[in-house]
PDB file of N, CA and C in Angstrom:
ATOM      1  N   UNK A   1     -44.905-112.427-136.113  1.00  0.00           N
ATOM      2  CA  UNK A   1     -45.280-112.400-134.709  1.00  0.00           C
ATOM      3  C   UNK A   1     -44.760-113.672-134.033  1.00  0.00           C
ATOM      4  N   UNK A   2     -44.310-113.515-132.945  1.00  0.00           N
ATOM      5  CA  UNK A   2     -43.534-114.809-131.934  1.00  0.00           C
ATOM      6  C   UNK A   2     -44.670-115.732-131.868  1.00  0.00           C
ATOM      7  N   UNK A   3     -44.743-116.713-131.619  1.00  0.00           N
ATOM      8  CA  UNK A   3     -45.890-117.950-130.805  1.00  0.00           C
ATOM      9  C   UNK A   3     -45.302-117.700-129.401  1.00  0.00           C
ATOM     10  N   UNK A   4     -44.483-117.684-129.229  1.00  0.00           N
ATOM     11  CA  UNK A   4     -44.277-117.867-127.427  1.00  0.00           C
ATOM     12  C   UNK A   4     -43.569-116.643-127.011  1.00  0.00           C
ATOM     13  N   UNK A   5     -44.182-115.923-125.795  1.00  0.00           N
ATOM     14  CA  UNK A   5     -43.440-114.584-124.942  1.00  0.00           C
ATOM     15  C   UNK A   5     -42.704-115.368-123.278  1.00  0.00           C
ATOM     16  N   UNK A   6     -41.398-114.612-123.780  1.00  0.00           N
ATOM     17  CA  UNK A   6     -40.730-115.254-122.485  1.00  0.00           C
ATOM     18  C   UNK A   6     -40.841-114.201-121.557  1.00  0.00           C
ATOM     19  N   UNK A   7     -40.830-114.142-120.251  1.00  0.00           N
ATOM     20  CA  UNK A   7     -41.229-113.175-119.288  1.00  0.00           C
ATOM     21  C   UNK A   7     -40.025-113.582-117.891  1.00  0.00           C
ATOM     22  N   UNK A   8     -39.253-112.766-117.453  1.00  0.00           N
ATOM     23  CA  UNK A   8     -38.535-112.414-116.917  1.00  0.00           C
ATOM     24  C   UNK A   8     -38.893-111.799-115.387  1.00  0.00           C
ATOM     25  N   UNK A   9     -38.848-112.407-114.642  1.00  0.00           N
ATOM     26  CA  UNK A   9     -39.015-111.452-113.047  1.00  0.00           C
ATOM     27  C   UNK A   9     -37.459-111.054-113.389  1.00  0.00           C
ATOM     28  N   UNK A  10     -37.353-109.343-113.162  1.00  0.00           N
ATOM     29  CA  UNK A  10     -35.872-109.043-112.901  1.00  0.00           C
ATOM     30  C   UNK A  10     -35.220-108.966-111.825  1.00  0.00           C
ATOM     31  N   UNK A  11     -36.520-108.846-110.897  1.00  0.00           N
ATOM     32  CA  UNK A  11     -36.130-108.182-109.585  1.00  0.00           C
ATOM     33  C   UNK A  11     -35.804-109.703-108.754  1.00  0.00           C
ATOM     34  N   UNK A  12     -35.754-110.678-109.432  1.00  0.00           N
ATOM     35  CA  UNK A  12     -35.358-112.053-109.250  1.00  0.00           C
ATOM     36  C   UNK A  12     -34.178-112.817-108.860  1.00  0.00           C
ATOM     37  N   UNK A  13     -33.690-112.087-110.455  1.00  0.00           N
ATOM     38  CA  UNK A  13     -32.740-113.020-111.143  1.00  0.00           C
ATOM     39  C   UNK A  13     -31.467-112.240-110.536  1.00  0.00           C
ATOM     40  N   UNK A  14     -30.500-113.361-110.296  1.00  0.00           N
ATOM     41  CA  UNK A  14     -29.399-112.804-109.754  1.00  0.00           C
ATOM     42  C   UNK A  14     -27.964-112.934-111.002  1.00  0.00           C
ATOM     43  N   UNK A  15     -28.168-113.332-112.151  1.00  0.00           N
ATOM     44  CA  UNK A  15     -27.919-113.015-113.485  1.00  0.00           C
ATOM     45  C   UNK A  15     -26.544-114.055-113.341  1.00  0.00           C
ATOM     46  N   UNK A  16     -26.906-115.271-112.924  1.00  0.00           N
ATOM     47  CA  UNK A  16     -26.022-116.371-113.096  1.00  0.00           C
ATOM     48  C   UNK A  16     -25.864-117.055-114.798  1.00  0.00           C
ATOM     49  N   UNK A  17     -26.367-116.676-115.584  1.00  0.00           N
ATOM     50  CA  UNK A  17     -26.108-116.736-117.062  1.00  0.00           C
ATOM     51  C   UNK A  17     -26.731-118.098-117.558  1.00  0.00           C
ATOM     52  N   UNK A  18     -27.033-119.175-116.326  1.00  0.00           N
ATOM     53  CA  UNK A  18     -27.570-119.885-116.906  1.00  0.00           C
ATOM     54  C   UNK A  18     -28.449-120.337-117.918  1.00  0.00           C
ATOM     55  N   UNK A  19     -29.703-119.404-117.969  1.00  0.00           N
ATOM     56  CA  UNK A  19     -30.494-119.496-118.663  1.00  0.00           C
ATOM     57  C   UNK A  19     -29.866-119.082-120.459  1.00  0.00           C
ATOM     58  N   UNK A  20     -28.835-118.264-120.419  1.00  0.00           N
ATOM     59  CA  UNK A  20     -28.405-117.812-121.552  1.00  0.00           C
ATOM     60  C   UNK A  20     -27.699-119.030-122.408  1.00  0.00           C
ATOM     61  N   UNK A  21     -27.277-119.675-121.415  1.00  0.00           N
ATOM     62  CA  UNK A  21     -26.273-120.764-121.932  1.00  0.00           C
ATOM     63  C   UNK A  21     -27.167-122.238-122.208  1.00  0.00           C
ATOM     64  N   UNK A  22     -28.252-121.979-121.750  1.00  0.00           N
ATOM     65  CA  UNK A  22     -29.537-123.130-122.075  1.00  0.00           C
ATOM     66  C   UNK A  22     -30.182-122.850-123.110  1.00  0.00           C
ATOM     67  N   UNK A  23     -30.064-121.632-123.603  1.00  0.00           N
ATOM     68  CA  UNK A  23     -31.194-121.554-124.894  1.00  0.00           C
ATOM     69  C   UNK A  23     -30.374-121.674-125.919  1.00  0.00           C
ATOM     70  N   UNK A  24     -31.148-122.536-126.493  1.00  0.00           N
ATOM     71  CA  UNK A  24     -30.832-123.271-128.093  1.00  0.00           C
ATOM     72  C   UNK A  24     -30.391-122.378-129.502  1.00  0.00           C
ATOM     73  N   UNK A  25     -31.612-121.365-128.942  1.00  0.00           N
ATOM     74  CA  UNK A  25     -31.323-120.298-130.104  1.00  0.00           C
ATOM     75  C   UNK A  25     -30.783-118.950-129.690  1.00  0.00           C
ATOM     76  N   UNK A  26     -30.051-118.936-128.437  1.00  0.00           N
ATOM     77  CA  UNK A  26     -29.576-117.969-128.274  1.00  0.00           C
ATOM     78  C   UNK A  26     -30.028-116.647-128.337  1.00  0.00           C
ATOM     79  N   UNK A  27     -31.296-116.547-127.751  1.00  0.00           N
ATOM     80  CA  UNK A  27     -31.630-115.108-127.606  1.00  0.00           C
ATOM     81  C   UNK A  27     -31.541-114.293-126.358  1.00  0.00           C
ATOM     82  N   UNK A  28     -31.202-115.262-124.844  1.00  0.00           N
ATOM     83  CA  UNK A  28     -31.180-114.827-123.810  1.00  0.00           C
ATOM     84  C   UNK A  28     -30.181-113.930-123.574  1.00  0.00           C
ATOM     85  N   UNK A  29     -29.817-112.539-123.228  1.00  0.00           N
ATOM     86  CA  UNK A  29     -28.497-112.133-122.951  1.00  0.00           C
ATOM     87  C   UNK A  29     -28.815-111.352-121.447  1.00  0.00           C
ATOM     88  N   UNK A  30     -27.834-110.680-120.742  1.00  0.00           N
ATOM     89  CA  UNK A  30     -27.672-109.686-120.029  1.00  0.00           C
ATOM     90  C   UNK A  30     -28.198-108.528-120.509  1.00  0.00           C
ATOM     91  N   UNK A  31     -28.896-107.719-119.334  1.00  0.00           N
ATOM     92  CA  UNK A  31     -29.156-106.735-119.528  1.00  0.00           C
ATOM     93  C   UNK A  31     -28.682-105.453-119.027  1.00  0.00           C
ATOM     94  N   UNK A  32     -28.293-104.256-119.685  1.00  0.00           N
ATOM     95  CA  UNK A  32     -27.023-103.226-119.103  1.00  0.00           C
ATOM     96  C   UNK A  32     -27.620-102.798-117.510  1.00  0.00           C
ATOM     97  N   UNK A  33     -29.129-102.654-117.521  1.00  0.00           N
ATOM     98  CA  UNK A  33     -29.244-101.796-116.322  1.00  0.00           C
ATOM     99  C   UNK A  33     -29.212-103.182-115.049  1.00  0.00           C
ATOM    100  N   UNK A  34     -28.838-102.751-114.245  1.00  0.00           N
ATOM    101  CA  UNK A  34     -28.941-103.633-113.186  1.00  0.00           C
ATOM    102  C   UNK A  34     -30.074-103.534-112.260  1.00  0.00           C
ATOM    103  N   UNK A  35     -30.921-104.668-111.333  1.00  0.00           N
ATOM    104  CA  UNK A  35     -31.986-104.694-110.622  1.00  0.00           C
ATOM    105  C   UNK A  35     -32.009-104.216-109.489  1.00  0.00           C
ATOM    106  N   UNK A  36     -32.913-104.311-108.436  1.00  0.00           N
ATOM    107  CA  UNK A  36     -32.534-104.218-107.359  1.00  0.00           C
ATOM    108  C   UNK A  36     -31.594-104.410-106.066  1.00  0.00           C
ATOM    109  N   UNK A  37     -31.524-106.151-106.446  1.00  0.00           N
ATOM    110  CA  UNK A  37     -30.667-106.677-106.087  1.00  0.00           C
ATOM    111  C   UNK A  37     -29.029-106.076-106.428  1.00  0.00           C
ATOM    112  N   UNK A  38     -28.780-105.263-107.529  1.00  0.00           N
ATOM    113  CA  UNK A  38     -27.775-105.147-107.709  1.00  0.00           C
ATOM    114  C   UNK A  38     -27.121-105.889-108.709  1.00  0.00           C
ATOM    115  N   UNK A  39     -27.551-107.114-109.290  1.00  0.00           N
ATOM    116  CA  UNK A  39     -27.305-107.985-110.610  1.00  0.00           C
ATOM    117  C   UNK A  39     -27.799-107.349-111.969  1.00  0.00           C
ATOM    118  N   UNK A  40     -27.071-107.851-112.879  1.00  0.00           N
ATOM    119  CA  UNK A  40     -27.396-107.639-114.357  1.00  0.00           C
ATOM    120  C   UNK A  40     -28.614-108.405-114.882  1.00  0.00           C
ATOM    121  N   UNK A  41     -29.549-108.642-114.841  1.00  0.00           N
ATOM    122  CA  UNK A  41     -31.075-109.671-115.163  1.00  0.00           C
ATOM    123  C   UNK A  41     -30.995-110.004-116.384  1.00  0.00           C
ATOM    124  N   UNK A  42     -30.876-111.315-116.719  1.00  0.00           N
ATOM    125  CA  UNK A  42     -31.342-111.649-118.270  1.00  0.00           C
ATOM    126  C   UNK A  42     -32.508-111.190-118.763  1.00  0.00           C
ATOM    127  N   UNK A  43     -32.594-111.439-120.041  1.00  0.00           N
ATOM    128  CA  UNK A  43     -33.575-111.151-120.922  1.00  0.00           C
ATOM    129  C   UNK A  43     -33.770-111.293-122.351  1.00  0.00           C
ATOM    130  N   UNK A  44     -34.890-111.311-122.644  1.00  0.00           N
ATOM    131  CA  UNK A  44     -34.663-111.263-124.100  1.00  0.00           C
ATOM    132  C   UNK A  44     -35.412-109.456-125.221  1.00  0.00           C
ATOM    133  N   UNK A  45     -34.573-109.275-125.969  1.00  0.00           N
ATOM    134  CA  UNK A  45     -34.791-107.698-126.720  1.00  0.00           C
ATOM    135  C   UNK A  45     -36.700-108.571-127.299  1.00  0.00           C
ATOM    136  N   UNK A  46     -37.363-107.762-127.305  1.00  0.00           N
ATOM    137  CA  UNK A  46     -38.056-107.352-128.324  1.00  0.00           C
ATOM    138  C   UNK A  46     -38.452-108.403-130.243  1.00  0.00           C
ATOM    139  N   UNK A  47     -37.053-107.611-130.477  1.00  0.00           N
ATOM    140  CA  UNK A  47     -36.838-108.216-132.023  1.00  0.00           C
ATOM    141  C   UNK A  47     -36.259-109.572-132.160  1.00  0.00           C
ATOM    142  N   UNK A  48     -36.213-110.141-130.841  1.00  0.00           N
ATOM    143  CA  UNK A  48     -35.316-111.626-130.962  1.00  0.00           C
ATOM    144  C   UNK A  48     -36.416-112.427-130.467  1.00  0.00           C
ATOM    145  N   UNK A  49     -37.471-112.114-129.682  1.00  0.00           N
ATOM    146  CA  UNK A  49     -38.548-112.647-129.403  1.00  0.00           C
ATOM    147  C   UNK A  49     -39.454-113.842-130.275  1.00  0.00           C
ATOM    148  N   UNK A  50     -39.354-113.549-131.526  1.00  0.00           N
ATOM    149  CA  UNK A  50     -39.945-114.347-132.230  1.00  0.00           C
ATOM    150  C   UNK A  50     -38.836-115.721-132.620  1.00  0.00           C
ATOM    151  N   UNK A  51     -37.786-115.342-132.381  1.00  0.00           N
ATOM    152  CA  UNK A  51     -36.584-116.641-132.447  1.00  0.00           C
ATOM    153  C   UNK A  51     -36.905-117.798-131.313  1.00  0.00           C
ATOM    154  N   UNK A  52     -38.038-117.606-130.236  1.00  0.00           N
ATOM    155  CA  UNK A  52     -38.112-118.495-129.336  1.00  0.00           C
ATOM    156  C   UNK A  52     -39.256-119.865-129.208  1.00  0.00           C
ATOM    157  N   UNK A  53     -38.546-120.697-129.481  1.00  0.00           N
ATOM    158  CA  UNK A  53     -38.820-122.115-130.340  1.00  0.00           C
ATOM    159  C   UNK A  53     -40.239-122.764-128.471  1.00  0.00           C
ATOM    160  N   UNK A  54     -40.243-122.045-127.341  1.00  0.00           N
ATOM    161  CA  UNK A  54     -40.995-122.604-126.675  1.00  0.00           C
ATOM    162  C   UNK A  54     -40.357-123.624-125.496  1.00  0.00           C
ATOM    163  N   UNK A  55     -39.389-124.072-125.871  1.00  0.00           N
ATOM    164  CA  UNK A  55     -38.516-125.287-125.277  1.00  0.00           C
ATOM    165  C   UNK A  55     -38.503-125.029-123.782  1.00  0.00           C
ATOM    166  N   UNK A  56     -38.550-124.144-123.706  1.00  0.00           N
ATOM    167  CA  UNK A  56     -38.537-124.116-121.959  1.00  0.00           C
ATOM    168  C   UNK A  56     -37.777-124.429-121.314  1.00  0.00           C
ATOM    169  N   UNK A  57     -36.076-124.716-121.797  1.00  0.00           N
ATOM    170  CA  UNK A  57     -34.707-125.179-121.459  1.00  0.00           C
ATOM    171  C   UNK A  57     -34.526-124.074-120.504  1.00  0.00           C
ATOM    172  N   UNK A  58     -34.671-122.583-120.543  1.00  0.00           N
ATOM    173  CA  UNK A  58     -34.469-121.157-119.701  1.00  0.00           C
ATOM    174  C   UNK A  58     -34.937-121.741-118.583  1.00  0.00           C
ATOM    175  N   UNK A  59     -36.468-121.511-118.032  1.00  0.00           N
ATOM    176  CA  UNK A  59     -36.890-121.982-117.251  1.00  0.00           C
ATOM    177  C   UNK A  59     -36.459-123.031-116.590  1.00  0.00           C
ATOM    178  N   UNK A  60     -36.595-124.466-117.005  1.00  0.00           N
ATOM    179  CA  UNK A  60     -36.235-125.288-116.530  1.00  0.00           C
ATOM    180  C   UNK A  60     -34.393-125.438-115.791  1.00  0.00           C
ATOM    181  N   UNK A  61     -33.544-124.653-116.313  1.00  0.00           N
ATOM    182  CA  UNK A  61     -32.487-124.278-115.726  1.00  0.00           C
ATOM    183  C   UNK A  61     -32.773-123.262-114.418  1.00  0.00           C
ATOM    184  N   UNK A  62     -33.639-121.993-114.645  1.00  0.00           N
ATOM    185  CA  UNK A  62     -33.184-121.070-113.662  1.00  0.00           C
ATOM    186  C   UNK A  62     -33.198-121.043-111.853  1.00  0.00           C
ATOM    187  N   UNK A  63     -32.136-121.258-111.377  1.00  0.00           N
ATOM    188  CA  UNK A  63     -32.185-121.711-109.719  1.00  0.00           C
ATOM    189  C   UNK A  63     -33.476-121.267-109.194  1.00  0.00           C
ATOM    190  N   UNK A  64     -33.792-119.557-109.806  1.00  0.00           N
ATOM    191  CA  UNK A  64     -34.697-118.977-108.590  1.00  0.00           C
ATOM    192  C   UNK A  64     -35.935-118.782-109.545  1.00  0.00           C
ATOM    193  N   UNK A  65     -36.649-119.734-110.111  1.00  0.00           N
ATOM    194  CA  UNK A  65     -37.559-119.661-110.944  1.00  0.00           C
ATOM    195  C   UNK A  65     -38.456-118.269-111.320  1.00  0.00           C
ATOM    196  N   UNK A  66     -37.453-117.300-111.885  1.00  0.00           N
ATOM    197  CA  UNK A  66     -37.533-116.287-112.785  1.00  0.00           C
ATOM    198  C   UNK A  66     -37.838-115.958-114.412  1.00  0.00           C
ATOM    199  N   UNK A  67     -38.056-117.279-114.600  1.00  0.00           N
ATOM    200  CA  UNK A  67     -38.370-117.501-116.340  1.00  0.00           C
ATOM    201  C   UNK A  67     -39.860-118.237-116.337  1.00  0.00           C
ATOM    202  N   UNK A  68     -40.826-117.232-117.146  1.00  0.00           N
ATOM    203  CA  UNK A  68     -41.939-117.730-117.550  1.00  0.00           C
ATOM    204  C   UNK A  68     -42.334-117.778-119.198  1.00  0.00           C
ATOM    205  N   UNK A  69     -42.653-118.853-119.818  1.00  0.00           N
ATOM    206  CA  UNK A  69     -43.032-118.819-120.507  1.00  0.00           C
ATOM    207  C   UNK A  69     -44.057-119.512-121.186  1.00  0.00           C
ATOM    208  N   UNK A  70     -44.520-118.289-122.336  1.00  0.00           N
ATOM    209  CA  UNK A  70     -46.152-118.307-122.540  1.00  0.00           C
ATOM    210  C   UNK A  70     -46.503-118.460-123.919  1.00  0.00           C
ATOM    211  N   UNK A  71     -47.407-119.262-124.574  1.00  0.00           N
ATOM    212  CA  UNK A  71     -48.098-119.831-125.558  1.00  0.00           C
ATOM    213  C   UNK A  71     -48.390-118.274-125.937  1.00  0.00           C
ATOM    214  N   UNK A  72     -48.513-117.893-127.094  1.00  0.00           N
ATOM    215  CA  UNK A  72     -49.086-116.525-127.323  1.00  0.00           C
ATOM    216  C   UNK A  72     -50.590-117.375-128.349  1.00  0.00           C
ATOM    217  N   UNK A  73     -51.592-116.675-127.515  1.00  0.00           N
ATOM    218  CA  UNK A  73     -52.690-116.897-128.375  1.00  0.00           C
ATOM    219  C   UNK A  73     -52.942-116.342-129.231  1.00  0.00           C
ATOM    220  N   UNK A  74     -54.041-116.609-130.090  1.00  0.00           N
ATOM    221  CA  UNK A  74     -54.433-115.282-131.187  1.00  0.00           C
ATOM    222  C   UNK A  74     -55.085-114.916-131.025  1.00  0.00           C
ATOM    223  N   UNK A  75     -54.413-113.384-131.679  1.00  0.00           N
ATOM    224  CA  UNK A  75     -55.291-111.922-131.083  1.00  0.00           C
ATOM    225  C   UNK A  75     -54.257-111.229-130.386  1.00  0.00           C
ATOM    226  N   UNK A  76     -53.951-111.965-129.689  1.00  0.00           N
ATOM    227  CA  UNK A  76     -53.086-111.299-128.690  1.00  0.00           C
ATOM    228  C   UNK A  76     -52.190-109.898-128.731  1.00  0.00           C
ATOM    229  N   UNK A  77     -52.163-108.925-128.471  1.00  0.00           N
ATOM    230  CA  UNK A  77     -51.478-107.676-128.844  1.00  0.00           C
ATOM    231  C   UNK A  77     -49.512-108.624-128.528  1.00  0.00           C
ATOM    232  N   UNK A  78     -48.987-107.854-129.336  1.00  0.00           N
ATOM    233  CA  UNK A  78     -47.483-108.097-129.220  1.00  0.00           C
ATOM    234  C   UNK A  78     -47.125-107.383-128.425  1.00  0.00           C
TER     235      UNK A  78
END
């Protein structure tokens, strides 16, 4: 189980890649469907979720503060 869930506004992100190119462990990528806006939204899959060390490098890069991330407590459903 991950310790930390990263959370994504899509309808945000205008899919400048930054955040992809900030994470350490490389789990951030593009995502095929596009948002409202018409951009590709980062994200992270599911199964790569638990690769995320907390660092908060995503966030702290993204222009339009679209990256949240969260301590997973215990208990917590995945």
């Amino acid at each position: 189980m991950s310790k930390f869930i990263v959370k994504f506004n899509r309808d945000k992100c205008k899919g400048c890649e930054l955040c992809a190119n900030a994470c350490p462990k490389k789990i951030i990528a593009m995502q095929p469907a596009v948002n409202r806006l018409g951009y590709r939204p980062a994200g992270v899959a599911a199964e790569k979720m638990e690769d995320c060390i907390g660092c908060t490098s995503c966030a702290l890069v993204c222009p339009d503060c679209c990256i949240e991330i969260f301590a997973r407590e215990e208990g917590d459903a995945e």
